[in-house]
C-alpha atoms as a PDB file:
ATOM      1  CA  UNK A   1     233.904  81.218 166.216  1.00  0.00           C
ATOM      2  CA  UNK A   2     237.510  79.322 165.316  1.00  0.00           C
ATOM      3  CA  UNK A   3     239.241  81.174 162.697  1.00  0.00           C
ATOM      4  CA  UNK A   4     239.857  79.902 159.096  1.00  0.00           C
ATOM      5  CA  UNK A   5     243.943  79.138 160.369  1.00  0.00           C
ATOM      6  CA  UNK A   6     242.133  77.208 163.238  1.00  0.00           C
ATOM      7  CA  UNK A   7     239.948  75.075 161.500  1.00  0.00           C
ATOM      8  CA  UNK A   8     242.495  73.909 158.561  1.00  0.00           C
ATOM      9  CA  UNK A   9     244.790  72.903 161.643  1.00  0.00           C
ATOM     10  CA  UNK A  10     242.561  70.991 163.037  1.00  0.00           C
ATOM     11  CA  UNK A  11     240.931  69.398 159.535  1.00  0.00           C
ATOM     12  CA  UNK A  12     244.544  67.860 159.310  1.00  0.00           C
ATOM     13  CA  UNK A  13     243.526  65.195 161.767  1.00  0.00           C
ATOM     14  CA  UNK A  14     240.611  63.977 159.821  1.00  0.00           C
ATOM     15  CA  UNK A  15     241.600  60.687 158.211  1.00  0.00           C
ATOM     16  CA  UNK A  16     238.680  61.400 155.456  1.00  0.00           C
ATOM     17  CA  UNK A  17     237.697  64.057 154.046  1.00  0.00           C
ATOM     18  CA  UNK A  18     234.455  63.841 152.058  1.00  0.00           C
ATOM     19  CA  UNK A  19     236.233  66.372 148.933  1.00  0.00           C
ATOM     20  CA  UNK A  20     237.103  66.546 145.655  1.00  0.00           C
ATOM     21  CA  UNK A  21     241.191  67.741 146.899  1.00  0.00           C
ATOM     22  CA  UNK A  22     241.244  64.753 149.375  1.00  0.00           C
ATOM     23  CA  UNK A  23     245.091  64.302 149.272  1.00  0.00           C
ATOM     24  CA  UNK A  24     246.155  60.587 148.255  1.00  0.00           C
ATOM     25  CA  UNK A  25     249.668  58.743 147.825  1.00  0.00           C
ATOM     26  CA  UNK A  26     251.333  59.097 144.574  1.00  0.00           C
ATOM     27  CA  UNK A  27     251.176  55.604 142.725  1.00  0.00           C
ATOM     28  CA  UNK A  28     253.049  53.920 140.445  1.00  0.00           C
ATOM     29  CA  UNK A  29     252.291  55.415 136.809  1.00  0.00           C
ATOM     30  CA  UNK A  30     250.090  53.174 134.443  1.00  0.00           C
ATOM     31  CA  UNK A  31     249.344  53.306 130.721  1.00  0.00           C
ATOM     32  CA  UNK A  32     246.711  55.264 130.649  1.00  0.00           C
ATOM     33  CA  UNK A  33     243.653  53.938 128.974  1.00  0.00           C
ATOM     34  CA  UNK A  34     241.887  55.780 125.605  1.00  0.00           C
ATOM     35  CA  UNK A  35     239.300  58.190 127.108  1.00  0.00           C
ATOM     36  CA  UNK A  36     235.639  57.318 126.138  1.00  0.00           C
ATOM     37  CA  UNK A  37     233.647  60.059 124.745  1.00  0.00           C
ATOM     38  CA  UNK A  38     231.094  61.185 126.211  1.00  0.00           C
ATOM     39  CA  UNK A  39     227.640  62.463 124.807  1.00  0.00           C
ATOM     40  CA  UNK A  40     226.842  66.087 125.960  1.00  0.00           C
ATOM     41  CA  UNK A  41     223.423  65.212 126.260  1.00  0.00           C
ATOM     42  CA  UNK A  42     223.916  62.348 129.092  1.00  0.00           C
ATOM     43  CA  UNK A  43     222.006  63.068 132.037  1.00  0.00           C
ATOM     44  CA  UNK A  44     224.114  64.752 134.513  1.00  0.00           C
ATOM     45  CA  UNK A  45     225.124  62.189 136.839  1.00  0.00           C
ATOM     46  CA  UNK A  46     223.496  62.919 140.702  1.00  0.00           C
ATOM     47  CA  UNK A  47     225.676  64.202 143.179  1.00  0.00           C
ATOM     48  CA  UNK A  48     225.912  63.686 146.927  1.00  0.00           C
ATOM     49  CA  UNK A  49     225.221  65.858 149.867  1.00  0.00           C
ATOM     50  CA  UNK A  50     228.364  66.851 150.480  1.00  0.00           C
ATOM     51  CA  UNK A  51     228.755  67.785 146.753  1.00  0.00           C
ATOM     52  CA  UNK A  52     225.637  69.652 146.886  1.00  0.00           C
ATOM     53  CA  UNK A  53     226.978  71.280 149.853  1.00  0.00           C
ATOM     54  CA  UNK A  54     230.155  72.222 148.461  1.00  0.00           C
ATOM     55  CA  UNK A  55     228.394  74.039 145.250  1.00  0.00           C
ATOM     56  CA  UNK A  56     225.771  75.854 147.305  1.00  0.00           C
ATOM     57  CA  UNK A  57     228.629  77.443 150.029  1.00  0.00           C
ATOM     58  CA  UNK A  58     231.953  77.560 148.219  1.00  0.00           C
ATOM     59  CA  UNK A  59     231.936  80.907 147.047  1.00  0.00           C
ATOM     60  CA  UNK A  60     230.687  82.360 150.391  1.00  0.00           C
ATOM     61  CA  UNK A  61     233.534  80.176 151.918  1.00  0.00           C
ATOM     62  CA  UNK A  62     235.817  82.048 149.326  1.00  0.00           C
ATOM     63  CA  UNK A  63     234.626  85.061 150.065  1.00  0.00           C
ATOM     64  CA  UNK A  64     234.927  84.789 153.864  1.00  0.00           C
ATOM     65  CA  UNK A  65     238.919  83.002 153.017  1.00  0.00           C
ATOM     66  CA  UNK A  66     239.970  85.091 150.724  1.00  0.00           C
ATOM     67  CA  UNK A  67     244.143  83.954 151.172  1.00  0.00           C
ATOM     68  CA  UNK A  68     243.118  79.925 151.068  1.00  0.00           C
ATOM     69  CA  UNK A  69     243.857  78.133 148.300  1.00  0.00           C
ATOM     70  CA  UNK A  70     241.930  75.667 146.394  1.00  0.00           C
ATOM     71  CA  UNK A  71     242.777  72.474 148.510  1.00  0.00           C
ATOM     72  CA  UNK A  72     242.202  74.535 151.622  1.00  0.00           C
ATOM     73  CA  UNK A  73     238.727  75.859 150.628  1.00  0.00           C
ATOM     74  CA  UNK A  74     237.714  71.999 149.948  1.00  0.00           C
ATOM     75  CA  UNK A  75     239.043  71.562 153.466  1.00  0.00           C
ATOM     76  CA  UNK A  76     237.346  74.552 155.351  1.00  0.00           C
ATOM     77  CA  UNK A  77     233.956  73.197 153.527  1.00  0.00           C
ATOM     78  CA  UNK A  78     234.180  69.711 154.796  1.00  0.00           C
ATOM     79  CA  UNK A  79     234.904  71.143 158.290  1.00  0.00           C
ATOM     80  CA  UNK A  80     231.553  73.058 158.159  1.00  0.00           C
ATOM     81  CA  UNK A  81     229.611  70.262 156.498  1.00  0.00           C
ATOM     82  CA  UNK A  82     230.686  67.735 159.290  1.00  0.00           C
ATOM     83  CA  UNK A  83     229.604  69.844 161.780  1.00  0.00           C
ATOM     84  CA  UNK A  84     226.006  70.814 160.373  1.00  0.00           C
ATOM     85  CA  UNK A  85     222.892  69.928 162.658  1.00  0.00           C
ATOM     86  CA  UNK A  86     221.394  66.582 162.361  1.00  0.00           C
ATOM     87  CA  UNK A  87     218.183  68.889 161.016  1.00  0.00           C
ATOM     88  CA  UNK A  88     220.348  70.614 158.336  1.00  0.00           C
ATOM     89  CA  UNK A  89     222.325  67.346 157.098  1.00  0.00           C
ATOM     90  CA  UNK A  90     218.686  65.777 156.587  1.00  0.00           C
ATOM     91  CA  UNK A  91     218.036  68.686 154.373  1.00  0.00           C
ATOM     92  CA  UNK A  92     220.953  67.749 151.999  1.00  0.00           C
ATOM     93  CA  UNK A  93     220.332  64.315 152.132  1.00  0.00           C
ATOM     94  CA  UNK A  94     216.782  64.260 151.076  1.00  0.00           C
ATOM     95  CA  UNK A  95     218.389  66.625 147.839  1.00  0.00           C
ATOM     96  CA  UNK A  96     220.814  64.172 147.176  1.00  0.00           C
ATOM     97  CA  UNK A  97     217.951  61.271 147.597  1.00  0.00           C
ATOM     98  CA  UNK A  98     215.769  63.492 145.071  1.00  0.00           C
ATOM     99  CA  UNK A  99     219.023  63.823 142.539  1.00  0.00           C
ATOM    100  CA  UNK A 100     219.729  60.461 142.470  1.00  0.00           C
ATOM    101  CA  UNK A 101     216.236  59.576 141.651  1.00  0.00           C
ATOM    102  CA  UNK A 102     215.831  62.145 139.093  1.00  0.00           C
ATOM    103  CA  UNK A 103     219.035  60.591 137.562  1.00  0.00           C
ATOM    104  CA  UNK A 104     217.743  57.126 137.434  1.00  0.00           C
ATOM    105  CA  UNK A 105     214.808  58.348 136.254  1.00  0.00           C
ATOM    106  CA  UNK A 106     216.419  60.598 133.176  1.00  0.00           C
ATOM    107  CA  UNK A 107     218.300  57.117 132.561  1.00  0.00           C
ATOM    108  CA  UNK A 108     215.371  54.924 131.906  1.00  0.00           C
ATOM    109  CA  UNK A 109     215.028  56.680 129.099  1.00  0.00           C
ATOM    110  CA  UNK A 110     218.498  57.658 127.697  1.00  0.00           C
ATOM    111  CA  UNK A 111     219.732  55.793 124.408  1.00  0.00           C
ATOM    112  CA  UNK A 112     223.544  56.839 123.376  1.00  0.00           C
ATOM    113  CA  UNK A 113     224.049  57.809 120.560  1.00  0.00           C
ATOM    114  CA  UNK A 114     225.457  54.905 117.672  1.00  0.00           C
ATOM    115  CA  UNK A 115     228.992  56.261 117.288  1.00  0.00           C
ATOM    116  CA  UNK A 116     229.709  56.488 121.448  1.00  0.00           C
ATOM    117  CA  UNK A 117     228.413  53.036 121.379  1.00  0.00           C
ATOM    118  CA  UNK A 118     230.971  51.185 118.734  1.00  0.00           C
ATOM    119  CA  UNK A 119     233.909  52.980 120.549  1.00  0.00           C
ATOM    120  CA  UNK A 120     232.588  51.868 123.900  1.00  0.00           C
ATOM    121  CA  UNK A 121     233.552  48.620 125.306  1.00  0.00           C
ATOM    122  CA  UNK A 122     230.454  46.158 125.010  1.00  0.00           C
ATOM    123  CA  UNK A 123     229.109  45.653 128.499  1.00  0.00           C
ATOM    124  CA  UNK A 124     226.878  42.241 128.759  1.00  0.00           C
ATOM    125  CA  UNK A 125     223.691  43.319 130.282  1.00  0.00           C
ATOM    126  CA  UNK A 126     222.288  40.521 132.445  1.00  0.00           C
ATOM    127  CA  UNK A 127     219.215  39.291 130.636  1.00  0.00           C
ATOM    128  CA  UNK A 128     215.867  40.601 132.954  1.00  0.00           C
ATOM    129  CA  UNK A 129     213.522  37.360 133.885  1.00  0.00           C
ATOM    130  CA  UNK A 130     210.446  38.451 132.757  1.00  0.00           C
ATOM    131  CA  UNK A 131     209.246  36.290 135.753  1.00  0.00           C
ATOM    132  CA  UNK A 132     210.670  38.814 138.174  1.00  0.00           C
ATOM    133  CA  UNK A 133     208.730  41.161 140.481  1.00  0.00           C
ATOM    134  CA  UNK A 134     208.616  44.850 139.715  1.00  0.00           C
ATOM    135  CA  UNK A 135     210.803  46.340 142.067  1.00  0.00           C
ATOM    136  CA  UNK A 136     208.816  49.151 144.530  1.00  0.00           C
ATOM    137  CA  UNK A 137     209.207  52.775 144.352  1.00  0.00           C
ATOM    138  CA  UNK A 138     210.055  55.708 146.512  1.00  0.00           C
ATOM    139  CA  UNK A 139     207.025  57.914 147.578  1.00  0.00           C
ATOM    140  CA  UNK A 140     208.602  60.928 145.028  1.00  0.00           C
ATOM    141  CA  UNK A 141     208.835  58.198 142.173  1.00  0.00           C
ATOM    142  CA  UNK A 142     204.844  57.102 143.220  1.00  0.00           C
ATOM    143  CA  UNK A 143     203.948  60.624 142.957  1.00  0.00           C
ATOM    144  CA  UNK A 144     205.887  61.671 139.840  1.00  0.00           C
ATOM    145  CA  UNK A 145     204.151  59.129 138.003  1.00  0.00           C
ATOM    146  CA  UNK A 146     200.664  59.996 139.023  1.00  0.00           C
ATOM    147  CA  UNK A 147     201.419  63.056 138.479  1.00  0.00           C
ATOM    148  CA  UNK A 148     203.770  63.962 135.549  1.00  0.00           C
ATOM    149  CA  UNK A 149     200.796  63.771 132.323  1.00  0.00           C
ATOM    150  CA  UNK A 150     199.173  66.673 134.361  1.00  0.00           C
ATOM    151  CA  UNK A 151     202.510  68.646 134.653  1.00  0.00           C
ATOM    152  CA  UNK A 152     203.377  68.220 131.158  1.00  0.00           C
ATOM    153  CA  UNK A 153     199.196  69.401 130.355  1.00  0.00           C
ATOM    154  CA  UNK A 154     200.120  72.907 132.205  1.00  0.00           C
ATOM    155  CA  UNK A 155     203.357  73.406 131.227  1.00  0.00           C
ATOM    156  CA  UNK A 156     203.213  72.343 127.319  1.00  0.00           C
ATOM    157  CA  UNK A 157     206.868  74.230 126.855  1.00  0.00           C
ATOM    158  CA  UNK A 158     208.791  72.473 129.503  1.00  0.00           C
ATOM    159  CA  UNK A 159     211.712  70.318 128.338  1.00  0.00           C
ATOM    160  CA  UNK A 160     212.042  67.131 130.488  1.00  0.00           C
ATOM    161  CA  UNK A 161     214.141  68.466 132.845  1.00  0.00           C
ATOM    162  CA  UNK A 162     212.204  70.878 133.931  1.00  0.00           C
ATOM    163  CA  UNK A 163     208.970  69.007 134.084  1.00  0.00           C
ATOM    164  CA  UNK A 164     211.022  66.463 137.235  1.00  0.00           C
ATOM    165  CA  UNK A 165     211.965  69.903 138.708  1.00  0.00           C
ATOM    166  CA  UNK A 166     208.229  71.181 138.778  1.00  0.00           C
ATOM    167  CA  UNK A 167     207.339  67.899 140.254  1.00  0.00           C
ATOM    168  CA  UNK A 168     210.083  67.844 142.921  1.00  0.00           C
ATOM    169  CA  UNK A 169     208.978  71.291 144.227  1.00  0.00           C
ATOM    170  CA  UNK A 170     205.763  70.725 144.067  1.00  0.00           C
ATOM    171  CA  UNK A 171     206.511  67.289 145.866  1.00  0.00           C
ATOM    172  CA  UNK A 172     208.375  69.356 148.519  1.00  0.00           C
ATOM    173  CA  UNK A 173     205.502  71.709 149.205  1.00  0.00           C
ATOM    174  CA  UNK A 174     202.854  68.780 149.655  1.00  0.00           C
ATOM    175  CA  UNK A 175     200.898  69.111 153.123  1.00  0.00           C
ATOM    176  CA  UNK A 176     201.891  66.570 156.274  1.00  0.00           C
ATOM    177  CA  UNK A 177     198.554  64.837 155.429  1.00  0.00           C
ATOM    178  CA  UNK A 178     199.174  64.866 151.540  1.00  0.00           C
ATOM    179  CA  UNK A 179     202.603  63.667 151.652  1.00  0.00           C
ATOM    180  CA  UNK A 180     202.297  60.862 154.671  1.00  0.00           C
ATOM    181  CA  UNK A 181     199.241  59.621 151.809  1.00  0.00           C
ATOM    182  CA  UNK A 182     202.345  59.232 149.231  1.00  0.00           C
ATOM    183  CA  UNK A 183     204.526  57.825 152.063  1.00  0.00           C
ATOM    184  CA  UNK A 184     202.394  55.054 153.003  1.00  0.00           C
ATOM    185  CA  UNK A 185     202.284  54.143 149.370  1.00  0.00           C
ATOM    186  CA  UNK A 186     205.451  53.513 148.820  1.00  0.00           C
ATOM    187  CA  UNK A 187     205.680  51.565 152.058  1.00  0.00           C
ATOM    188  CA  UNK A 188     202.889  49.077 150.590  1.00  0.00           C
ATOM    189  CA  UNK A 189     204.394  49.169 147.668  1.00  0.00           C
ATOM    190  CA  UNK A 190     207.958  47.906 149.389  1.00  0.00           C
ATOM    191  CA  UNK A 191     205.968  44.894 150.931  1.00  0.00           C
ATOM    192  CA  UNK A 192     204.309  43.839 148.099  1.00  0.00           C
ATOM    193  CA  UNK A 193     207.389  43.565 146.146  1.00  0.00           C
ATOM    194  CA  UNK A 194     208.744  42.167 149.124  1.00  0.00           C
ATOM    195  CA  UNK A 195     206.638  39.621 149.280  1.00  0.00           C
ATOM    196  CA  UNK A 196     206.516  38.758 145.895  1.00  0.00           C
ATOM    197  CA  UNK A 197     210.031  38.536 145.498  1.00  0.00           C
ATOM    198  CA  UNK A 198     210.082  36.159 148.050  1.00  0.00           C
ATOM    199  CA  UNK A 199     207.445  34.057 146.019  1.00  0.00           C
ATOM    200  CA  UNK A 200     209.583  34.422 143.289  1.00  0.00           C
ATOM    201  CA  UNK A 201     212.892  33.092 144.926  1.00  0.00           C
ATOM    202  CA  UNK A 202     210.865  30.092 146.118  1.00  0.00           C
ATOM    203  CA  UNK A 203     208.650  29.427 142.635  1.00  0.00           C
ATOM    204  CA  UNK A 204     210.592  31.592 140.223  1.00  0.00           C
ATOM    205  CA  UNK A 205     207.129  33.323 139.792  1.00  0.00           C
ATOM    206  CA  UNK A 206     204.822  35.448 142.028  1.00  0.00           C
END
């Protein structure tokens, strides 16, 4: 197995590394703009694979480095997550698939507070034709919905957060046959928004 020395050496040659320490040319300084505040209770934004990755193994990768430094732990991290299986990287994509969703979905229903909102630039949101076709969902967001009044029934104390998390284990531990059933939903579902989308280009209605 290379050694710790080994693999920083050769990390060098890697035009981009997928970390936080990724080393960039110094630019020119510029004004810095006011920072916006930010509400604490914001949905955590989703993270990548590689992020997920890097939270999950850095402080066995610590642990086995014990004389790297910050920038080099970053490095010896990327090095292991470029090399993962095509099985393993799968597994940390579908977690970063099921973040992202559970981000969007915490989103839909997020309101900032007043005061962050008169210090925050005004953003024009494009106006949404009522016309337009509903766009499809994944099979996870399919399944959430038929099954998240049920979830909230038996767990009564969960905060929201918790209620996405039951569903996205218990969406992980669905059987083959269960979870192609969810699958093929949200493959009709992608062709009928397909096709109505289509309608709606042509007609602007469906």
């Amino acid at each position: 197995m290379p050694t710790a020395a080994a693999i920083l050496s050769s990390s060098d040659e890697i035009d981009h590394l997928e970390s936080e320490d990724e080393v960039v040319a110094p630019k020119p300084k510029r004004q810095r703009k006011p920072k916006k505040k930010k509400d604490p209770n914001a949905p955590k934004r989703n993270q990548s694979a590689f992020f997920l990755y890097s939270n999950a193994n850095r402080n066995r990768v610590k642990a086995e480095n014990v004389d790297a430094k910050f920038g080099d732990i970053a490095k010896l991290i990327s090095v292991e997550f470029k090399a993962l299986s095509d099985g393993e990287r799968a597994k940390w994509d579908k977690l970063a698939a099921e973040d992202k969703e559970r981000y969007q979905r915490e989103m839909e229903d997020y309101e900032p507070p007043s005061d962050l909102e008169d210090d925050a630039p005004k953003k024009r949101k494009a106006k949404k034709d009522p016309n337009a076709p509903k766009r499809n969902q994944s099979a996870f967001f399919l399944y959430s919905n038929a099954t998240r009044s049920d979830v909230k029934e038996a767990n009564p104390e969960a905060k929201f957060g918790d209620i996405a998390k039951i569903i996205s284990t218990h969406f992980k531990a669905l059987p083959a046959e269960e979870r192609a059933y969810w699958d093929n939903k949200a493959v009709e579902d992608k062709a009928r928004y397909q096709q109505q989308l289509q309608s709606y280009k042509e007609t602007g209605h469906f």
